[in-house]
C-alpha atoms as a PDB file:
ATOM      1  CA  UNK A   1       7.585  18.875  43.348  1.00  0.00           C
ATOM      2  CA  UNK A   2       4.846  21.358  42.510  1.00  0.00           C
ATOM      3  CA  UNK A   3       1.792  21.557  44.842  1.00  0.00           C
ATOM      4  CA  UNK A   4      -1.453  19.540  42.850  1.00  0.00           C
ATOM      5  CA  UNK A   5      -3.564  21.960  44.364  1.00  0.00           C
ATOM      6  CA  UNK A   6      -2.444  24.990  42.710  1.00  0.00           C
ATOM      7  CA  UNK A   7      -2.371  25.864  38.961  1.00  0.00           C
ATOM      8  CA  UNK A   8       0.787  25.872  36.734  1.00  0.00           C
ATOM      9  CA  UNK A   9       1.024  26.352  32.659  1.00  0.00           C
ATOM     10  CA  UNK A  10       0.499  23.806  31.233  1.00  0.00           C
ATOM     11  CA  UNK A  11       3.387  22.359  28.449  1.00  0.00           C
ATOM     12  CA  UNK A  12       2.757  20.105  25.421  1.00  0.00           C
ATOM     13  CA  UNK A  13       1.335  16.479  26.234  1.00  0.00           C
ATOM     14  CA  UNK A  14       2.295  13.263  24.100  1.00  0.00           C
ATOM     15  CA  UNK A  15       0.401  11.382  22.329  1.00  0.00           C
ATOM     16  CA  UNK A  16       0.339   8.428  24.742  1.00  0.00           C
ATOM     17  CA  UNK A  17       0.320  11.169  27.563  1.00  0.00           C
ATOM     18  CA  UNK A  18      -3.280  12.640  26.357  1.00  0.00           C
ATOM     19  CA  UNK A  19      -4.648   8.829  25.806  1.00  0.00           C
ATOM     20  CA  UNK A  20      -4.355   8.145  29.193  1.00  0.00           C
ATOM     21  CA  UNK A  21      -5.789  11.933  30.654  1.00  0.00           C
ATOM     22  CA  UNK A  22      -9.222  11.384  31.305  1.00  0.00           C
ATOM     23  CA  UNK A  23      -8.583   8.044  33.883  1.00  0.00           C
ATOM     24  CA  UNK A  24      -6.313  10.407  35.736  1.00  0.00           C
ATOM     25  CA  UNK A  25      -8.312  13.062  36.098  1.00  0.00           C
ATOM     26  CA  UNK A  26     -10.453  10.530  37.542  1.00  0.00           C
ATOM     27  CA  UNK A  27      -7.658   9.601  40.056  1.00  0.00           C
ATOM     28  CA  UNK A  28      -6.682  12.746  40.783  1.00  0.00           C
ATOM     29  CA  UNK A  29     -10.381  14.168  41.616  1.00  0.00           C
ATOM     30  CA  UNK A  30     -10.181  11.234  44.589  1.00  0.00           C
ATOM     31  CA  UNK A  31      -6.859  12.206  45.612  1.00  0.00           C
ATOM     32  CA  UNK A  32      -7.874  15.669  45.768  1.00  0.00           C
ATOM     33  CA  UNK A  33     -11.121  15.165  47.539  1.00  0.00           C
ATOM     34  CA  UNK A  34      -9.903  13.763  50.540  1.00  0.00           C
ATOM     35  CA  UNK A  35      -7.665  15.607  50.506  1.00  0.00           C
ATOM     36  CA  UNK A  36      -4.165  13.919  50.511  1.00  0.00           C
ATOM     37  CA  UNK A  37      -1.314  16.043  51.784  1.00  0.00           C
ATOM     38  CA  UNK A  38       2.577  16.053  52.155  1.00  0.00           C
ATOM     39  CA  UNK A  39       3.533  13.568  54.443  1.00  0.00           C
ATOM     40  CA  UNK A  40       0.273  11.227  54.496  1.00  0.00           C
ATOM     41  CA  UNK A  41       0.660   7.273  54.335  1.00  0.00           C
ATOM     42  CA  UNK A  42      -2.168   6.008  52.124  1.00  0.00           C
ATOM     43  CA  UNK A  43      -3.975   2.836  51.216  1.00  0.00           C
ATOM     44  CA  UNK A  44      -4.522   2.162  47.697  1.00  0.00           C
ATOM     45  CA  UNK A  45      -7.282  -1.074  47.436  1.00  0.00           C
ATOM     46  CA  UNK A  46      -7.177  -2.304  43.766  1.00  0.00           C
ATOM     47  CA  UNK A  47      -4.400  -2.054  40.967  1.00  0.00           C
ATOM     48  CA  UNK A  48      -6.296  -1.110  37.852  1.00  0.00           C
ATOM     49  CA  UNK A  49      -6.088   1.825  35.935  1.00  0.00           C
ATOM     50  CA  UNK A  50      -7.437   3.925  38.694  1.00  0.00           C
ATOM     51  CA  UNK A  51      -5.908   2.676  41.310  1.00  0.00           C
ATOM     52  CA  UNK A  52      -2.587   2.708  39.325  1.00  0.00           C
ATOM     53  CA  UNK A  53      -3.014   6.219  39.033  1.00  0.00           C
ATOM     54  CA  UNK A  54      -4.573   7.170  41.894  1.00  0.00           C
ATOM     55  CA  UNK A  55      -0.919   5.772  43.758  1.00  0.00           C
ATOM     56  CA  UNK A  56       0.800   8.300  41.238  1.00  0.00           C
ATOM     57  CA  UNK A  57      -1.313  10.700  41.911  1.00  0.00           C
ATOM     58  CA  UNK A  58      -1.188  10.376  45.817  1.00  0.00           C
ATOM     59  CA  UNK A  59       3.128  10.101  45.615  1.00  0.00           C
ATOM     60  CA  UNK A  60       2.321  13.603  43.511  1.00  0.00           C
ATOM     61  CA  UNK A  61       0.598  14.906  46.454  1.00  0.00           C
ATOM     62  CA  UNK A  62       3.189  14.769  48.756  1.00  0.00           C
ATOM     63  CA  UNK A  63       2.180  11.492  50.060  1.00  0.00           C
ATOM     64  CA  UNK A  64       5.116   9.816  52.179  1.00  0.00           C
ATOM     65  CA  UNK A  65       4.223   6.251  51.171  1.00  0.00           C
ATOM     66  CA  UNK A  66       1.302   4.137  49.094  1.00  0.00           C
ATOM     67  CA  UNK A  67       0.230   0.987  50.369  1.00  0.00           C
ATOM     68  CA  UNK A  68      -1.466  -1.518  47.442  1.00  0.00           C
ATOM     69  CA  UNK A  69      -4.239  -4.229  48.163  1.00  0.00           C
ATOM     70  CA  UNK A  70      -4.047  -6.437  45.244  1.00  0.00           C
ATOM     71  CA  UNK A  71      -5.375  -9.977  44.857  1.00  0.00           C
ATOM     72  CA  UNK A  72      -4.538 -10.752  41.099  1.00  0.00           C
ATOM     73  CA  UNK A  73      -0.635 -11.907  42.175  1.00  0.00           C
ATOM     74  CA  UNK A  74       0.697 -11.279  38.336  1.00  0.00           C
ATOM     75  CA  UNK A  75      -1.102  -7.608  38.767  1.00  0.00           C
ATOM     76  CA  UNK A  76       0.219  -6.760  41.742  1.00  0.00           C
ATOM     77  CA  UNK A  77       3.730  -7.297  40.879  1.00  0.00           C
ATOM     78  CA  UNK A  78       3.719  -3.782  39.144  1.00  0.00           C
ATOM     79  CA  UNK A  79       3.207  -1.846  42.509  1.00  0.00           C
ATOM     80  CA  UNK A  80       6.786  -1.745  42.670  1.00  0.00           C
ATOM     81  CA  UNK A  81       7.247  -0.417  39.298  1.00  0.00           C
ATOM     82  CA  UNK A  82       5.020   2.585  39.889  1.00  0.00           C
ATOM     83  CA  UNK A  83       6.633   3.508  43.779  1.00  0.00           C
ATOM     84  CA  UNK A  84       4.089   1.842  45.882  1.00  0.00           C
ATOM     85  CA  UNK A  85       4.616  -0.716  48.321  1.00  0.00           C
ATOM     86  CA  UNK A  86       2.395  -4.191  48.181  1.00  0.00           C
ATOM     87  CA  UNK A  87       0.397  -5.511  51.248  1.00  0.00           C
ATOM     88  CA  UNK A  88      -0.160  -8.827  51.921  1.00  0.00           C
ATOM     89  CA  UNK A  89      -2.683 -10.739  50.556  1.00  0.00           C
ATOM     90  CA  UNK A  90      -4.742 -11.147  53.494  1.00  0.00           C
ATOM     91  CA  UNK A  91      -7.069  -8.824  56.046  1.00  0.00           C
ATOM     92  CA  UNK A  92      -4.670  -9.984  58.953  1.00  0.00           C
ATOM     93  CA  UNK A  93      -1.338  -9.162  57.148  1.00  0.00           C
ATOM     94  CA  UNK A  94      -2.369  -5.740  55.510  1.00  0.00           C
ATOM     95  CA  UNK A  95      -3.143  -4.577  59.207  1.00  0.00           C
ATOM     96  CA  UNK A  96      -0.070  -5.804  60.490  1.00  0.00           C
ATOM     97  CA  UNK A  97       2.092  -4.070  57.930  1.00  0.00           C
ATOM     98  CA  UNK A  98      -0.264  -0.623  58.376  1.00  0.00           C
ATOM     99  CA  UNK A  99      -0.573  -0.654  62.114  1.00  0.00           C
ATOM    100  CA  UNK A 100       3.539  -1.443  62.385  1.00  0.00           C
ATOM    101  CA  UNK A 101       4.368   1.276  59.649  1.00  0.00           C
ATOM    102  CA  UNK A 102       2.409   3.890  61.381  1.00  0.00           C
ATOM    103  CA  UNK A 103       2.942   2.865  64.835  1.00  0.00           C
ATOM    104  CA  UNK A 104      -0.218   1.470  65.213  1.00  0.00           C
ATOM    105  CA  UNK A 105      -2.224   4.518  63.780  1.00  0.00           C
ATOM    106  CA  UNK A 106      -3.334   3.358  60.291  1.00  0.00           C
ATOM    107  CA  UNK A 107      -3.960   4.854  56.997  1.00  0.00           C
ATOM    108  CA  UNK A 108      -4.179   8.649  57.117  1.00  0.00           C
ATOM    109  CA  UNK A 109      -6.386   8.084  53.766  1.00  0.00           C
ATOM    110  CA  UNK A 110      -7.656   5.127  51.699  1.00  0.00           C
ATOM    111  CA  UNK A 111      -8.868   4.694  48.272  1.00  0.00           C
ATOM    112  CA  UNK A 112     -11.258   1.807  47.079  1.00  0.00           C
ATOM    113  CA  UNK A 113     -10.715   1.718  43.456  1.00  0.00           C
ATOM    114  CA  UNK A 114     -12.043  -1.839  43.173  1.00  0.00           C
ATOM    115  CA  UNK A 115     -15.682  -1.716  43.639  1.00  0.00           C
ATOM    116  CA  UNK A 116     -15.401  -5.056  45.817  1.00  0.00           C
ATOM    117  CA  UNK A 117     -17.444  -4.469  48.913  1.00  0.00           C
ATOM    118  CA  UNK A 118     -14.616  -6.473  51.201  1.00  0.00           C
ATOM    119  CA  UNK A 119     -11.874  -3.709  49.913  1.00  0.00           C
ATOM    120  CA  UNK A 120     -14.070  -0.848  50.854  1.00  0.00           C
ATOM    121  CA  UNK A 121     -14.784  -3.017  54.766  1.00  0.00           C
ATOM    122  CA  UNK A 122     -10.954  -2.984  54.407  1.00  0.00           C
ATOM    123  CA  UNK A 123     -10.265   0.756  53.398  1.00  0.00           C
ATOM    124  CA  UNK A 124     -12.666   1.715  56.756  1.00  0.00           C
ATOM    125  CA  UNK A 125     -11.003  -0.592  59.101  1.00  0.00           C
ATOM    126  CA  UNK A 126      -7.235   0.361  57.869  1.00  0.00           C
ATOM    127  CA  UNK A 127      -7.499   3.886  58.054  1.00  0.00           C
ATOM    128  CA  UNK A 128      -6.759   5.752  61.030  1.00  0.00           C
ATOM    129  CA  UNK A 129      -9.448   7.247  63.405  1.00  0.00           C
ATOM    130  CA  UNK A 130      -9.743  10.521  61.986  1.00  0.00           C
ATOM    131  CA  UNK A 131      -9.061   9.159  59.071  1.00  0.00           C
ATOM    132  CA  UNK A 132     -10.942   9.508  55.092  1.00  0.00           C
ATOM    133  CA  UNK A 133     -11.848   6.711  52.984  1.00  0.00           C
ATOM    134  CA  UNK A 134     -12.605   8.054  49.459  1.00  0.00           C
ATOM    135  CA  UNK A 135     -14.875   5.632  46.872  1.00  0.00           C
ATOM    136  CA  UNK A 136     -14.157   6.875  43.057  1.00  0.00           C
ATOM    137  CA  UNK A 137     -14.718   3.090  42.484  1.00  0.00           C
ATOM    138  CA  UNK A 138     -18.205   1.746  41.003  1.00  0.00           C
ATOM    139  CA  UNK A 139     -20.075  -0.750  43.521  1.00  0.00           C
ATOM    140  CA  UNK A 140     -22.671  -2.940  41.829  1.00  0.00           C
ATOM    141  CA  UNK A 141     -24.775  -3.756  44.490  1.00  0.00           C
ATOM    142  CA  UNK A 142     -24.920  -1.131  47.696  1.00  0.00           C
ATOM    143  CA  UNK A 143     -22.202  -2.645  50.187  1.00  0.00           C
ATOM    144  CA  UNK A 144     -22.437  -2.389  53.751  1.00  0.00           C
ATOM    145  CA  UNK A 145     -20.432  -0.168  56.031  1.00  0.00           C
ATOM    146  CA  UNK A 146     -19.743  -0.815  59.736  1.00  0.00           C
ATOM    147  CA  UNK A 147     -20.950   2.843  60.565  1.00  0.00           C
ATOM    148  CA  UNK A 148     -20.050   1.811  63.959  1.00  0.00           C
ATOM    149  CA  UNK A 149     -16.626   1.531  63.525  1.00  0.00           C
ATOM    150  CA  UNK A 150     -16.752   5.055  61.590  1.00  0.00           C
ATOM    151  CA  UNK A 151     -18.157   6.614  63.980  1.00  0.00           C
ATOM    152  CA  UNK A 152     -16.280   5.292  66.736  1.00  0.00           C
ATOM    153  CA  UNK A 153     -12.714   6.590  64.602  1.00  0.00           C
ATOM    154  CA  UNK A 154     -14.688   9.880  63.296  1.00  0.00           C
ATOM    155  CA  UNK A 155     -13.867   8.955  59.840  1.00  0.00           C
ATOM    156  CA  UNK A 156     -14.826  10.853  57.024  1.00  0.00           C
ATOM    157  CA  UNK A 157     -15.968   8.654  53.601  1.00  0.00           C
ATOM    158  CA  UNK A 158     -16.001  11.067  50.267  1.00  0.00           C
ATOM    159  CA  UNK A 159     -17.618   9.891  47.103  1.00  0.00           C
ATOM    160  CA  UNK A 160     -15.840  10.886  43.970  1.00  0.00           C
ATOM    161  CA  UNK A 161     -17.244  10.703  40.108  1.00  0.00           C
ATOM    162  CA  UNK A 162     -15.700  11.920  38.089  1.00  0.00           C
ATOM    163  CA  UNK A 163     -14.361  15.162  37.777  1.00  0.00           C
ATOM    164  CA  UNK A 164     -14.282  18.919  37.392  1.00  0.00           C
ATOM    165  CA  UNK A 165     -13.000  20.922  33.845  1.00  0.00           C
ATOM    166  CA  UNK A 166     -10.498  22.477  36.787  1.00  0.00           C
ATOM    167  CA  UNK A 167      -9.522  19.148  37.918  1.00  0.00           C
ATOM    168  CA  UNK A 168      -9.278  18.347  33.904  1.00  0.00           C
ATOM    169  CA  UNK A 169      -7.128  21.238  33.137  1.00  0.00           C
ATOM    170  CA  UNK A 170      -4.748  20.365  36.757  1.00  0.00           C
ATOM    171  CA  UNK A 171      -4.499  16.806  35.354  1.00  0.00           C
ATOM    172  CA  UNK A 172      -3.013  17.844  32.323  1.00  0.00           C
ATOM    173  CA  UNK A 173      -0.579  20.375  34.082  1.00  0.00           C
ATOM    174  CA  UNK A 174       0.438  18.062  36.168  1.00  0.00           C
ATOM    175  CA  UNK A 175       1.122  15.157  33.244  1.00  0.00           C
ATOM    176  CA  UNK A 176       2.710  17.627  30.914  1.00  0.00           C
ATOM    177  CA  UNK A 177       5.224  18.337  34.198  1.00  0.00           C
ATOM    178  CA  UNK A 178       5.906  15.526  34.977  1.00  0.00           C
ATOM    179  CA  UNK A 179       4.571  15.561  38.162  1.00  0.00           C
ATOM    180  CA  UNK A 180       2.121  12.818  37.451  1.00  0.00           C
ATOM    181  CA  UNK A 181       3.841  10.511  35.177  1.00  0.00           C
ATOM    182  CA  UNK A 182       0.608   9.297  33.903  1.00  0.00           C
ATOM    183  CA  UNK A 183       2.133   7.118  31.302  1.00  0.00           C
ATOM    184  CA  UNK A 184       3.729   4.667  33.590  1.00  0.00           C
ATOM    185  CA  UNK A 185       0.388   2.966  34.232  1.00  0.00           C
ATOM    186  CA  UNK A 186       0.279   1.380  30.151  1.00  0.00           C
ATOM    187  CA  UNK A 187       1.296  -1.872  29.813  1.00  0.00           C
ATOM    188  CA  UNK A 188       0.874  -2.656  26.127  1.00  0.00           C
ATOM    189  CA  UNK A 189       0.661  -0.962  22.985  1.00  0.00           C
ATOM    190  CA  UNK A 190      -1.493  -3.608  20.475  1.00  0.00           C
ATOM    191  CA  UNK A 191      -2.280  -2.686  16.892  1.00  0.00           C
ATOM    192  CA  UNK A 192      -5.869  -2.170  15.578  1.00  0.00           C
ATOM    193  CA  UNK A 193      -6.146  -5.718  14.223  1.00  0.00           C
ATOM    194  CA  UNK A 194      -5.367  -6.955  17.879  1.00  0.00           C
ATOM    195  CA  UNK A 195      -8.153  -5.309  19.817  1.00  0.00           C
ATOM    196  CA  UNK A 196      -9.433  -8.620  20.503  1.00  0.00           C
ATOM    197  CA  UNK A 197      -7.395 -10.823  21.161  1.00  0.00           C
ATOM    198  CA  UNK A 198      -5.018  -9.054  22.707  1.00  0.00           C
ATOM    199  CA  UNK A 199      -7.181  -6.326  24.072  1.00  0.00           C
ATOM    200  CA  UNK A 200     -10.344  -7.246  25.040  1.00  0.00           C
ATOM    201  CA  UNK A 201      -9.690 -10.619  25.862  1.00  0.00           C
ATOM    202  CA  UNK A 202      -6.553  -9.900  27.384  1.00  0.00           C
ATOM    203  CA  UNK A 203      -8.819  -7.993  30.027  1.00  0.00           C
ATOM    204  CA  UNK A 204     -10.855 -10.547  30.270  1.00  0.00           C
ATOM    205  CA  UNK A 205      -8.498 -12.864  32.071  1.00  0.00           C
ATOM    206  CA  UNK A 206      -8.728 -13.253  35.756  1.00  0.00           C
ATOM    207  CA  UNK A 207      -4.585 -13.853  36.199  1.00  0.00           C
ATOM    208  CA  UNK A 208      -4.070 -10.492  33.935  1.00  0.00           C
ATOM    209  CA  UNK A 209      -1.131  -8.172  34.258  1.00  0.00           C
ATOM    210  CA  UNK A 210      -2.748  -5.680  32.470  1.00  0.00           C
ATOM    211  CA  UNK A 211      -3.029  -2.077  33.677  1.00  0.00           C
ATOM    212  CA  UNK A 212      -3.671   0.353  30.365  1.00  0.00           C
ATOM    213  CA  UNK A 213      -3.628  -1.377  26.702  1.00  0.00           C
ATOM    214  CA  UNK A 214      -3.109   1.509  24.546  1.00  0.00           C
ATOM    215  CA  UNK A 215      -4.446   0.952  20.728  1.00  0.00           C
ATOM    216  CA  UNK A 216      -2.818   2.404  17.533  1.00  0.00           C
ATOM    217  CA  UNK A 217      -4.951   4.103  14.952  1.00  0.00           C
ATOM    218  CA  UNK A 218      -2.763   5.893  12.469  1.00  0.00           C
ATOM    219  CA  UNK A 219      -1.919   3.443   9.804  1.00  0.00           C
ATOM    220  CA  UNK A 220       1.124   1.705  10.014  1.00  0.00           C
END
């Protein structure tokens, strides 16, 4: 496994390898601004693109196990697929399964990549004291955080947008390695003439399975 945090050459990407770079640098920048290290057990709120990546991205780090928070149940049952494990689908269970997994410590780090202001209450009351929560995800209205509860755990919460052109140039090391296996996260692979239907709409649904649609443009 090579270290995230240190440069390597890079090697020649694929074509659906470079499609999907720019979402994982975008994982990656979160993973690597807590930062996760070897041996952490971390909580992974939302199974989109970003969190699908940020999982692969954390197991790339060293992590010793990613826990999911996923509501959509047809979603969710691609955490296996990618390495992580799926927590149940309520507050009560996910804390059960953390706090008996770590021996009653919590998340060492937790990443809200849904933007849902109940994930990111979630992410601060699952990790351990000591503990980061990092937000790459976008909130639409400004959520509230029980800053007693951080305070009382000393927990550290990161913001991450975006990223870097180093984090850009790691990402693609990293892909073209295989140490982030980037392309696991797409789902489908539609045609021009199906952006719709099968793209946008598809995306649109609230019992999607959808992670990454990738779309063909060279004629067929």
């Amino acid at each position: 496994m090579l270290d995230v945090y240190q440069a390597t050459p890079a090697g020649r990407l694929s074509d659906e390898q470079a499609a999907v770079v720019e979402p994982a640098a975008v994982a990656l920048n979160a993973v690597m601004s807590a930062p996760v290290r070897p041996g952490d057990i971390v909580l992974v709120a939302g199974l989109g693109p970003i969190g699908a990546l940020a999982l692969l991205a954390a197991q790339a780090a060293g992590a010793t196990a990613v826990y999911v928070s996923e509501k959509n149940l047809r979603r969710s049952s691609r955490v296996g697929e990618l390495g992580g494990v799926l927590l149940g689908d309520s507050f009560e269970n996910q804390s059960e399964q953390l706090l008996t997994v770590t021996q009653g410590r919590g998340a060492d780090v937790a990443v809200d990549c849904t933007g849902a202001a109940a994930a990111l209450d979630a992410c601060v009351k699952l990790v351990r004291p000591g503990g980061t929560v990092v937000v790459p995800s976008v909130h639409r209205e400004a959520p509230r955080v029980d800053v007693l509860q951080m305070t009382r755990k000393s927990l550290t919460m990161v913001g991450s947008v975006g990223y870097s052109r180093s984090v850009w140039q790691r990402t693609i090391e990293l892909i073209a390695s295989g140490t982030l296996p980037a392309e696991r996260v797409v789902t489908s692979r539609i045609s021009r003439d199906e952006v719709v239907p099968k793209g946008l709409e598809a995306l649109t649904q609230a019992d999607q399975s959808e992670i990454k649609i990738l779309v063909r443009v060279d004629k067929e």
